[in-house]
C-alpha atoms as a PDB file:
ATOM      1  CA  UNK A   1      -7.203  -2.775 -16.700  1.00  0.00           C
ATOM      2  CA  UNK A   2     -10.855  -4.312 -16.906  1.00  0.00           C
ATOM      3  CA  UNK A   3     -13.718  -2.428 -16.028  1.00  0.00           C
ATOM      4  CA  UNK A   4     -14.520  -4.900 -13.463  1.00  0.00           C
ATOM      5  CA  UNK A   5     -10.981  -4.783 -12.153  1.00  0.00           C
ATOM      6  CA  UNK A   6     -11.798  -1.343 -12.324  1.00  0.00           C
ATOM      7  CA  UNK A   7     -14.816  -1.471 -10.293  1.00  0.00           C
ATOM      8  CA  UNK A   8     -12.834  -3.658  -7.539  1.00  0.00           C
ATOM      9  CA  UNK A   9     -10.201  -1.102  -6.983  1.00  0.00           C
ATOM     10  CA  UNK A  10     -13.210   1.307  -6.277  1.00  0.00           C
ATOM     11  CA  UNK A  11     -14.729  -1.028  -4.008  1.00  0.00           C
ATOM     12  CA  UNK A  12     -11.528  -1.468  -2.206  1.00  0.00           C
ATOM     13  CA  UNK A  13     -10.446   2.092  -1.785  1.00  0.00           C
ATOM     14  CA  UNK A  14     -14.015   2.430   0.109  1.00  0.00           C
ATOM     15  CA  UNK A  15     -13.987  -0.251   1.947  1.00  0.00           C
ATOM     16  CA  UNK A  16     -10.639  -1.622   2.811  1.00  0.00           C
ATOM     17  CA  UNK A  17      -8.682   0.424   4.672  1.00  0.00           C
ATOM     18  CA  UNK A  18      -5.371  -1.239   4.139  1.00  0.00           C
ATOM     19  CA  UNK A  19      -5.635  -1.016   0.417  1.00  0.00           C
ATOM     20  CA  UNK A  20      -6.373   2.415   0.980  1.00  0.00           C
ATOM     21  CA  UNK A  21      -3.275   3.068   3.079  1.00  0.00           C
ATOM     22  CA  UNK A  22      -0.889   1.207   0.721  1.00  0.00           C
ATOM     23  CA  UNK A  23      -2.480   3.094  -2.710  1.00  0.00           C
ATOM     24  CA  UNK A  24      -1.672   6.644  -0.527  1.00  0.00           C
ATOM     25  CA  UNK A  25       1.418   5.161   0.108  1.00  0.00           C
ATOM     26  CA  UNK A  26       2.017   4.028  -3.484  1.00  0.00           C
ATOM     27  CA  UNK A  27       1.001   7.645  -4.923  1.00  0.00           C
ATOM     28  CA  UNK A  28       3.033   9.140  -2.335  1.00  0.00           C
ATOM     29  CA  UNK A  29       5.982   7.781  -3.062  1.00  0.00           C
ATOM     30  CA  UNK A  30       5.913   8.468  -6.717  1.00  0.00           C
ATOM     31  CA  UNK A  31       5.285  11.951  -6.607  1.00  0.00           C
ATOM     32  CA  UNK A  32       8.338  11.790  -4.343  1.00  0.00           C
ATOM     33  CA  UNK A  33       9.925  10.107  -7.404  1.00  0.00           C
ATOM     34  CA  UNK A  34       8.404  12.215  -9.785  1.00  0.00           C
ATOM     35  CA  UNK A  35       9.959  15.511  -7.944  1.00  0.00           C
ATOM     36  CA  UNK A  36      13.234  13.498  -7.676  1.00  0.00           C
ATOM     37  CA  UNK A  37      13.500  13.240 -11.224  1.00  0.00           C
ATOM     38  CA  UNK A  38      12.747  16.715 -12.541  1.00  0.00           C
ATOM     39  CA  UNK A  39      16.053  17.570 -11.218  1.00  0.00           C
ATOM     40  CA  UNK A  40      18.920  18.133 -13.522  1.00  0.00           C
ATOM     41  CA  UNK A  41      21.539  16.213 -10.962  1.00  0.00           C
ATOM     42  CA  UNK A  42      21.399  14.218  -8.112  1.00  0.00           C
ATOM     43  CA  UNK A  43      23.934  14.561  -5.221  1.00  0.00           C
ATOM     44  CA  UNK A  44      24.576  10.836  -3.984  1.00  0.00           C
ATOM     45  CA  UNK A  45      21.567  11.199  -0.973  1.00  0.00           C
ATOM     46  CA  UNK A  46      19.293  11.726  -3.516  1.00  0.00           C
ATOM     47  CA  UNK A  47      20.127   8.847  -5.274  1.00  0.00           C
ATOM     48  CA  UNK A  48      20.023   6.475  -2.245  1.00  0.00           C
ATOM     49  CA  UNK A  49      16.605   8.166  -1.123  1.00  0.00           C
ATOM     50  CA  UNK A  50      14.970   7.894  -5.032  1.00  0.00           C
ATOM     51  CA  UNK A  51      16.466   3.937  -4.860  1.00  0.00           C
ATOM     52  CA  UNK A  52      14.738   3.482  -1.510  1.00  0.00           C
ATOM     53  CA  UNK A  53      11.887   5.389  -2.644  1.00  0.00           C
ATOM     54  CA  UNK A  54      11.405   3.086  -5.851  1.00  0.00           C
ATOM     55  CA  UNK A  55      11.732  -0.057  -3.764  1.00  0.00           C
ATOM     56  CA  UNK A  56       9.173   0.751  -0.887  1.00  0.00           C
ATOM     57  CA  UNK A  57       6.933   1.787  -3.948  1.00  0.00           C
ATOM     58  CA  UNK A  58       7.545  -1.291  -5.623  1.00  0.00           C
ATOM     59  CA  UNK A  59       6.376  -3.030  -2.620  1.00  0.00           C
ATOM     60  CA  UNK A  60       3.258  -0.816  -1.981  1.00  0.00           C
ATOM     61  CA  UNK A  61       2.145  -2.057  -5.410  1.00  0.00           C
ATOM     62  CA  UNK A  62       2.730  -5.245  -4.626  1.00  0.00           C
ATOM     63  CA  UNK A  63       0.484  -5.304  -1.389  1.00  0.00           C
ATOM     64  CA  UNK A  64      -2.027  -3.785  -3.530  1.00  0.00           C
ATOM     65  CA  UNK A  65      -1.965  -6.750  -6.152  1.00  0.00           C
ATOM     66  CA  UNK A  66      -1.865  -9.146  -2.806  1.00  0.00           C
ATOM     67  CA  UNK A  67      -5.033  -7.504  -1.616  1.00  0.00           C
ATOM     68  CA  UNK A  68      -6.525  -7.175  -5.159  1.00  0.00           C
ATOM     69  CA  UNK A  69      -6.004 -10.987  -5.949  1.00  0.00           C
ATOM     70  CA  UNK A  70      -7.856 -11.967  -3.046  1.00  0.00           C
ATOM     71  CA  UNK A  71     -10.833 -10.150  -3.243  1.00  0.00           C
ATOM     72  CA  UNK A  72     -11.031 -10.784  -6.670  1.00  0.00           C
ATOM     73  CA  UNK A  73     -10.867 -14.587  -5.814  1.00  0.00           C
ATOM     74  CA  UNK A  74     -13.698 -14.189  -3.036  1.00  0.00           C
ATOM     75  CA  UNK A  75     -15.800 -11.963  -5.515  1.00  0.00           C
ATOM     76  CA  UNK A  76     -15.252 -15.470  -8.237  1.00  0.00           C
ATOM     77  CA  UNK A  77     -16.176 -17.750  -5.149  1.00  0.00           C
ATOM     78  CA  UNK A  78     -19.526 -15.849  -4.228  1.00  0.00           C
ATOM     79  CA  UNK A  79     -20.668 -15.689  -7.743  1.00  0.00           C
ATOM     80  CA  UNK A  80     -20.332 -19.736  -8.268  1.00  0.00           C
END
């Protein structure tokens, strides 16, 4: 990622509190994940939950992206 994408993301998590919530969110669910797949089996909840898990994760990111795009395109407007 670029350092000024970098320095966005910074910005954001001070200053925005919904790309705050969804990045918790995001890191949240994939230490969820992450705990899901250090075990050796899965009984068929588990599976379901890590599925839903991924997908609400997967979504989270996206938000962030959402959010990241258009501050990124205000921050290009205000420099022109």
């Amino acid at each position: 990622m670029a350092v000024k994408n970098m320095a966005l993301i910074e910005r954001l998590r001070r200053e925005n509190d919904e790309f705050f919530s969804w990045e918790e969110r995001h890191n949240r669910l994939e230490r969820g994940i992450r705990d899901l797949n250090r075990k050796n089996t899965l009984t068929p909840k588990e599976e379901v939950l890590r599925k839903n898990m991924q997908k609400e994760k997967l979504l989270a990111k996206d938000k962030m992206m959402e959010i990241l795009k258009i501050e990124g395109n205000k921050e290009k407007a205000r420099a022109k």
